[in-house]
Protein backbone atom coordinates (compact mmCIF):
# COMPACT_ATOMS: atom_id res chain seq x y z
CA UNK A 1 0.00 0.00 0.00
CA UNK A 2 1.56 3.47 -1.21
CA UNK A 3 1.31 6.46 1.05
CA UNK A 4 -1.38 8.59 -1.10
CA UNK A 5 -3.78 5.16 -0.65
CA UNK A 6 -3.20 5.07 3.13
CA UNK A 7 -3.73 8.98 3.35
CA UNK A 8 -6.56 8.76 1.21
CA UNK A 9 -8.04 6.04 3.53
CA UNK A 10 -7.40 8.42 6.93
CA UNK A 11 -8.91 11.46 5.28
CA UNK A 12 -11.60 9.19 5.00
CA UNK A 13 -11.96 8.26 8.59
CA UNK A 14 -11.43 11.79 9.05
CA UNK A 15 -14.44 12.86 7.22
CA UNK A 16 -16.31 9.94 8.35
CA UNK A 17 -16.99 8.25 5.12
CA UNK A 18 -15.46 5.46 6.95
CA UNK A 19 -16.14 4.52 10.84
CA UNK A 20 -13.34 2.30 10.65
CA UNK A 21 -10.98 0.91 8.59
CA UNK A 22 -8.83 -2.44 8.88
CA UNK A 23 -5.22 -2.55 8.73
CA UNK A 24 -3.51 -6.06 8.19
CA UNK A 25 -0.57 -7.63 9.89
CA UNK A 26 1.49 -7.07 6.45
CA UNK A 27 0.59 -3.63 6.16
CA UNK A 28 1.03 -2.36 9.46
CA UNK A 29 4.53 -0.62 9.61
CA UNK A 30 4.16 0.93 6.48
CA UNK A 31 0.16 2.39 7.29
CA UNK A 32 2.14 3.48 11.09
CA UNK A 33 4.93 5.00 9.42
CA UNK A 34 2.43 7.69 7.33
CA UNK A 35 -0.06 8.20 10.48
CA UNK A 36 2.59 9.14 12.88
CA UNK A 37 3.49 11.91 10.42
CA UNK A 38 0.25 13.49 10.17
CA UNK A 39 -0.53 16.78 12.07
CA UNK A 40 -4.11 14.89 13.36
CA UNK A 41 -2.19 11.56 14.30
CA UNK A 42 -3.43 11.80 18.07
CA UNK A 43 -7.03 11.73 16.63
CA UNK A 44 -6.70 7.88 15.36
CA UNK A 45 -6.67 4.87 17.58
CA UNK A 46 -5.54 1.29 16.76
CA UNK A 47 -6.88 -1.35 17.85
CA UNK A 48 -5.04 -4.75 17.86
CA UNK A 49 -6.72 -7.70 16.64
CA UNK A 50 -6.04 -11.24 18.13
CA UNK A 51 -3.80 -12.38 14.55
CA UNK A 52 -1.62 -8.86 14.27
CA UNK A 53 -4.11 -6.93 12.00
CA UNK A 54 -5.25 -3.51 13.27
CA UNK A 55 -8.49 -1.61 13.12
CA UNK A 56 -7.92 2.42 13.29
CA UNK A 57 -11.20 4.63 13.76
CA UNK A 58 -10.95 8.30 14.11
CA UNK A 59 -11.63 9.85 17.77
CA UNK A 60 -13.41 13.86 17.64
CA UNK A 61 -11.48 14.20 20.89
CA UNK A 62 -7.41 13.33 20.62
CA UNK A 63 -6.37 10.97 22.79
CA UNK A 64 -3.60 11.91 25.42
């Protein structure tokens, strides 16, 4: 997954097109690696799936 598809897919959780969106095991460093970069990153939460894949939804309030 290129880094215009993954921001593509957290604009979308963003805007809410999306609730949530599923990350898997394979994909995960390269999906972390553009999140952490983003000015909004404290806004997205990943959850950890029994397996290693990740589901990431989009909180109004950041997290601390």
């Amino acid at each position: 997954m290129d880094e215009q598809t993954i921001n593509e897919r957290l604009d979308q959780l963003k805007s809410g097109e999306l609730n949530e969106y599923h990350v898997a095991k394979e994909q995960f460093l390269s999906f972390r690696t553009v999140i952490v970069n983003r000015d909004d990153f404290k806004h997205f939460r990943g959850i950890a799936q029994q397996g290693g894949s990740i589901i990431y939804r989009y909180l109004q309030e950041p997290r601390s």
